[in-house]
N, C-alpha and C. Protein backbone atom coordinates (compact mmCIF):
# COMPACT_ATOMS: atom_id res chain seq x y z
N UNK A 1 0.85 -1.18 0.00
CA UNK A 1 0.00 0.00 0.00
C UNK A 1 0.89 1.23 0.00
N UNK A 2 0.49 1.95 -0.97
CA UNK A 2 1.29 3.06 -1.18
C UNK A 2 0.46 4.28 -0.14
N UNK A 3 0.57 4.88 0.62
CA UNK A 3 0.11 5.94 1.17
C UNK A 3 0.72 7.22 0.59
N UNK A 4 0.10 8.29 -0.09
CA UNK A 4 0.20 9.96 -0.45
C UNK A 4 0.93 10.57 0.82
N UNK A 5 2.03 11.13 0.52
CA UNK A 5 2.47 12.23 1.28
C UNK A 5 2.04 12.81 2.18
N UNK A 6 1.59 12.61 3.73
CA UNK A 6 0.80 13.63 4.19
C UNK A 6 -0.46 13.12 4.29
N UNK A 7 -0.76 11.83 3.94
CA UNK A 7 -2.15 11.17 3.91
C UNK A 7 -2.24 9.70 4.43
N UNK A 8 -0.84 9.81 5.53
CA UNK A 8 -0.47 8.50 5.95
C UNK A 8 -0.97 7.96 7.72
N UNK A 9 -1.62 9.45 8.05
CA UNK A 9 -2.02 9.71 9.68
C UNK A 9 -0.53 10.40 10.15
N UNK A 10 0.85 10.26 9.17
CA UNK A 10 1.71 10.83 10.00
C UNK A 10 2.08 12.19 9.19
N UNK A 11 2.76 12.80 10.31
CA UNK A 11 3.14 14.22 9.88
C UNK A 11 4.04 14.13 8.10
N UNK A 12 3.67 14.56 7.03
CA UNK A 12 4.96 14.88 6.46
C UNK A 12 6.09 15.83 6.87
N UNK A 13 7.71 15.09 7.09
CA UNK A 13 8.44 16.04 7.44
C UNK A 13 9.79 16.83 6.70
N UNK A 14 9.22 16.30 5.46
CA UNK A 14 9.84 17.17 3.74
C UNK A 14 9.35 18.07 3.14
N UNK A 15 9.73 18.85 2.86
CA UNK A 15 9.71 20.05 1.86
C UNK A 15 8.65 19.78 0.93
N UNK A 16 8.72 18.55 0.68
CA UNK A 16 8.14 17.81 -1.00
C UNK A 16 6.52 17.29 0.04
N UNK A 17 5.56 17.62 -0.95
CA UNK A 17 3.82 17.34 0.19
C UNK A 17 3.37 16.85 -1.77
N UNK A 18 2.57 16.54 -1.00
CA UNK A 18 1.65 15.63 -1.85
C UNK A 18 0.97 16.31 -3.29
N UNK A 19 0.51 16.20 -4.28
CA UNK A 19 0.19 16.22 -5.46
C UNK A 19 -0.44 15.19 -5.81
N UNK A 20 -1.76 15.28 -7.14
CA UNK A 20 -2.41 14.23 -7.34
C UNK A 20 -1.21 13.80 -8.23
N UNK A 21 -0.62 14.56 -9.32
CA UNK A 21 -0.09 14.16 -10.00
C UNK A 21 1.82 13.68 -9.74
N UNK A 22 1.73 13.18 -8.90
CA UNK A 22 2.91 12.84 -8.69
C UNK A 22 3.56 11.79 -8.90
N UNK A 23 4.08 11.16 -9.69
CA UNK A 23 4.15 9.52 -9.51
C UNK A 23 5.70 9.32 -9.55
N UNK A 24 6.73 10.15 -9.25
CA UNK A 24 7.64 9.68 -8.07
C UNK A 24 8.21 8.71 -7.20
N UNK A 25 7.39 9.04 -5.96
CA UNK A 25 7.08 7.79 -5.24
C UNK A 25 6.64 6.79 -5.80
N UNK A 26 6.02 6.12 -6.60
CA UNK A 26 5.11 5.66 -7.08
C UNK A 26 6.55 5.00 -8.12
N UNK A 27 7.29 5.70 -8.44
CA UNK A 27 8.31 4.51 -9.15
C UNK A 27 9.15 4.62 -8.43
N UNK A 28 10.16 4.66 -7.23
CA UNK A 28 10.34 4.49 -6.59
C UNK A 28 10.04 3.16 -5.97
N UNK A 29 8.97 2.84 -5.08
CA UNK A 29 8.43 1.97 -4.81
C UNK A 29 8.33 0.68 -5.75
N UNK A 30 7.78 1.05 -7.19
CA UNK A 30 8.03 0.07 -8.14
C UNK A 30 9.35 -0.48 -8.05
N UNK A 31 10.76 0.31 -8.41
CA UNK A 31 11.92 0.26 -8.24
C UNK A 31 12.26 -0.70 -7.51
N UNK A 32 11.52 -0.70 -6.25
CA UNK A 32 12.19 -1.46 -4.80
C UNK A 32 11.71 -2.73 -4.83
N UNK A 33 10.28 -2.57 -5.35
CA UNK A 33 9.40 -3.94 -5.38
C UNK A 33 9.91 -5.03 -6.60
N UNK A 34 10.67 -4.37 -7.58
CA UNK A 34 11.59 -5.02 -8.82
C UNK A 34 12.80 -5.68 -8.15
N UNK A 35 13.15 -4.55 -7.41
CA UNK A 35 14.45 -5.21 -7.28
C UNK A 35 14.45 -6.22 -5.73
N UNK A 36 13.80 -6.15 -5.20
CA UNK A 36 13.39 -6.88 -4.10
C UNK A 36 13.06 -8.04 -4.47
N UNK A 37 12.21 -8.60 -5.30
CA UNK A 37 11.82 -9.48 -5.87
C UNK A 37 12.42 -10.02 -7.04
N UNK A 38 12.56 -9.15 -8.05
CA UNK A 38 13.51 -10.03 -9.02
C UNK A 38 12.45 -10.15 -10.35
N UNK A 39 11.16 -9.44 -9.95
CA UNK A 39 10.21 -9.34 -11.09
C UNK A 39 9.29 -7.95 -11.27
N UNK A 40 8.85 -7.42 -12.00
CA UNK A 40 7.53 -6.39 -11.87
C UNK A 40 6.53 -6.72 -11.13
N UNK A 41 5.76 -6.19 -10.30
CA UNK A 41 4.69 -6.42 -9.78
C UNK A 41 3.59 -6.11 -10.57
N UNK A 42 2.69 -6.82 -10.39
CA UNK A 42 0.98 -6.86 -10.34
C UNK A 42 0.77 -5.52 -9.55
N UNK A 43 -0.23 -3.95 -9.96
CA UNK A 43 -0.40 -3.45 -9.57
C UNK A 43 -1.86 -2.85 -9.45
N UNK A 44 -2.87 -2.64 -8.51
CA UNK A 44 -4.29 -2.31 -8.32
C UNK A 44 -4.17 -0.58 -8.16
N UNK A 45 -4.74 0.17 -9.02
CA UNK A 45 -5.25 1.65 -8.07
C UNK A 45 -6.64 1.99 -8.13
N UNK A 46 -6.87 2.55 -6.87
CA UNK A 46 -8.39 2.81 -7.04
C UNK A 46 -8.61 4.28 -6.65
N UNK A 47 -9.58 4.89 -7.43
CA UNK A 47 -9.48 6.58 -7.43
C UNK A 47 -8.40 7.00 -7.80
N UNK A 48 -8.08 7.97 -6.75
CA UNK A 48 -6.77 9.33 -7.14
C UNK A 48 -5.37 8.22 -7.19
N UNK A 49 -5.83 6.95 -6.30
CA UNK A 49 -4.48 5.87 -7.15
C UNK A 49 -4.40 5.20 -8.34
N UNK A 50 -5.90 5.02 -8.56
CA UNK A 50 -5.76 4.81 -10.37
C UNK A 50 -5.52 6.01 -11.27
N UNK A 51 -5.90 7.09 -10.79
CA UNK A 51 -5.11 8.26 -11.40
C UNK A 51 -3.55 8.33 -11.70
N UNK A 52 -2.95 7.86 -10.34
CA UNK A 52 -1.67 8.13 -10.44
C UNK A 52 -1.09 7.04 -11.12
N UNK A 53 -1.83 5.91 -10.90
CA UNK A 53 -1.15 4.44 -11.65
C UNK A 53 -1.32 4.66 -13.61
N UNK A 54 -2.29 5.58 -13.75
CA UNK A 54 -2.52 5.54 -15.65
C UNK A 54 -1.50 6.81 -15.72
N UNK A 55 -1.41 7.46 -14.88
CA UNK A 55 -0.70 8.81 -15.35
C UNK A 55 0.84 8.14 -15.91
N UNK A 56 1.51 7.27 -14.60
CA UNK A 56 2.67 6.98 -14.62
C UNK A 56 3.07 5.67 -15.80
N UNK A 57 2.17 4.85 -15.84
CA UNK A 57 2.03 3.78 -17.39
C UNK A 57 2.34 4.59 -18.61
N UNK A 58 1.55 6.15 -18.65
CA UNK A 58 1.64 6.89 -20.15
C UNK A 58 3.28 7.61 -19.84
N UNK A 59 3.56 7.99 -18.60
CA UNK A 59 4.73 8.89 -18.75
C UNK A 59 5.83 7.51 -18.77
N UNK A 60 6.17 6.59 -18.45
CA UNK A 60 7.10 5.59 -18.21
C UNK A 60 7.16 4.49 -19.91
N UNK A 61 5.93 4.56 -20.08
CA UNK A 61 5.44 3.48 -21.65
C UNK A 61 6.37 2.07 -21.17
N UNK A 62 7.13 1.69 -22.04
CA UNK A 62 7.80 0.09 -21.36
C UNK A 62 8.57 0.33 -20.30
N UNK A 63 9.11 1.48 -19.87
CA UNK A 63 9.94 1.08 -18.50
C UNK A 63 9.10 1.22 -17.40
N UNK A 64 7.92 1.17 -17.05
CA UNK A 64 6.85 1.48 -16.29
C UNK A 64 7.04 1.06 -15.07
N UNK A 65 7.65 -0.43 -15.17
CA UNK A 65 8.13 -1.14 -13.89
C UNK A 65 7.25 -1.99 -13.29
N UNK A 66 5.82 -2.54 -14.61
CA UNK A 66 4.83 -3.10 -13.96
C UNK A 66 4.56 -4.21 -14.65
N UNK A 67 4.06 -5.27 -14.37
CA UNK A 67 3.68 -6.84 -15.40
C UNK A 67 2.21 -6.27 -15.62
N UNK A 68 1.57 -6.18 -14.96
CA UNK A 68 0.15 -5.93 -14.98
C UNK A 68 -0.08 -5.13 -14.37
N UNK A 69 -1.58 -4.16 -14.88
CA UNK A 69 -1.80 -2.81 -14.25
C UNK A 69 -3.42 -3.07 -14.07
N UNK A 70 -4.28 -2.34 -13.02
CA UNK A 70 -5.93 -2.57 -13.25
C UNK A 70 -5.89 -0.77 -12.56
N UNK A 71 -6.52 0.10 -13.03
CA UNK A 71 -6.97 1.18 -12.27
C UNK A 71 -8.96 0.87 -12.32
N UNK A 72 -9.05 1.43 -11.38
CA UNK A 72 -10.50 1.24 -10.77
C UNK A 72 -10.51 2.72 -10.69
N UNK A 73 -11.94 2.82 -11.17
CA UNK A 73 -13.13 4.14 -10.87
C UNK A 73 -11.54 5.56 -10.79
N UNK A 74 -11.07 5.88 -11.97
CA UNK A 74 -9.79 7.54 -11.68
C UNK A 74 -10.85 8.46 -11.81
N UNK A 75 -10.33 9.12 -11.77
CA UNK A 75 -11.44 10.44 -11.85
C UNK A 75 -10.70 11.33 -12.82
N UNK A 76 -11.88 11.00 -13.69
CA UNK A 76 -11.00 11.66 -15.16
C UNK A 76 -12.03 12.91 -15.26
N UNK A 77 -12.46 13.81 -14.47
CA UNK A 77 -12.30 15.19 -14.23
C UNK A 77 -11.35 15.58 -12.67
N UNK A 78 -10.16 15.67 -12.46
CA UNK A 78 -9.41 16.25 -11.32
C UNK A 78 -10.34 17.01 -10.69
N UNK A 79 -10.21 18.15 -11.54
CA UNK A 79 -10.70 19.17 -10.52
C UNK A 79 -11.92 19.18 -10.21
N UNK A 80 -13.05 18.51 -10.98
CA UNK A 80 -14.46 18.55 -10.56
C UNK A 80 -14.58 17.46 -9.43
N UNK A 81 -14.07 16.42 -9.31
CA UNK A 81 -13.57 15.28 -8.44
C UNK A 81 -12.76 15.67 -7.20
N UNK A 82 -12.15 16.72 -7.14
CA UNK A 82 -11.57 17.95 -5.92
C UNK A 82 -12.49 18.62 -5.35
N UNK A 83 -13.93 19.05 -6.20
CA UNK A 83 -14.60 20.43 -6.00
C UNK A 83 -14.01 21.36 -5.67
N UNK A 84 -13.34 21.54 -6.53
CA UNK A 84 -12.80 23.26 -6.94
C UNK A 84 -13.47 24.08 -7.52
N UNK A 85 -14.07 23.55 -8.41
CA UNK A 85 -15.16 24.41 -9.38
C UNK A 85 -14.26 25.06 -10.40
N UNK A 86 -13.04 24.23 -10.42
CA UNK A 86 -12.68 24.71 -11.96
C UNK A 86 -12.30 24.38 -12.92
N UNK A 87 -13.17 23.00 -12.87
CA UNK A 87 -13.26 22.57 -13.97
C UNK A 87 -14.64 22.94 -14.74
N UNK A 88 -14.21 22.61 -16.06
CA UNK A 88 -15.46 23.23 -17.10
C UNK A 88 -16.44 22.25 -17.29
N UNK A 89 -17.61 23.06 -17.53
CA UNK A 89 -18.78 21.82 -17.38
C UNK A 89 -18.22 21.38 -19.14
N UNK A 90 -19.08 19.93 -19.01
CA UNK A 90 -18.80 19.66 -20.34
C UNK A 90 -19.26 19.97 -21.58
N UNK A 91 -18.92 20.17 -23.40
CA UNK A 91 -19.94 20.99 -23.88
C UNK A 91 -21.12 19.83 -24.19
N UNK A 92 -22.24 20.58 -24.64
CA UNK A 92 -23.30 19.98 -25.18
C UNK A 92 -23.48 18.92 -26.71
């Protein structure tokens, strides 16, 4: 389980705080789980983690660091999925 920056119950105590779009950590972790094991992992995200799991598949393409990927329910409006209100309604 990957826990967000700051969204772990513990204090973040780096400079660097959380972003939806961050996927960083997120290879990192892949990184460790490769080399720990000796294979890519099988990876699940659900919401703002399937966000971050499709974001990082398109920015990485084959070095991704993953055998298999499933994202569940991303929220492919951010900001309306934030309620910010600034995202644009959609057109007609």
């Amino acid at each position: 389980v990957l826990h967000a920056r700051g969204r772990s119950g513990e204090p973040n105590r780096l400079a660097r705080s959380y972003t939806a779009g961050d996927t960083d950590d997120l290879a990192c972790v892949l990184a460790r789980l490769q080399q720990r094991d000796g294979r890519a992992p099988d990876v699940v995200g659900y919401s703002l983690g399937a966000n971050r799991l499709l974001k990082h598949l398109g920015e990485a393409a084959g070095r991704a660091g993953i055998r298999r990927a499933v994202a569940v329910s991303p929220p492919f409006d951010l900001g309306r999925a934030a309620g910010s209100g600034v995202a644009e309604a959609p057109s007609p």
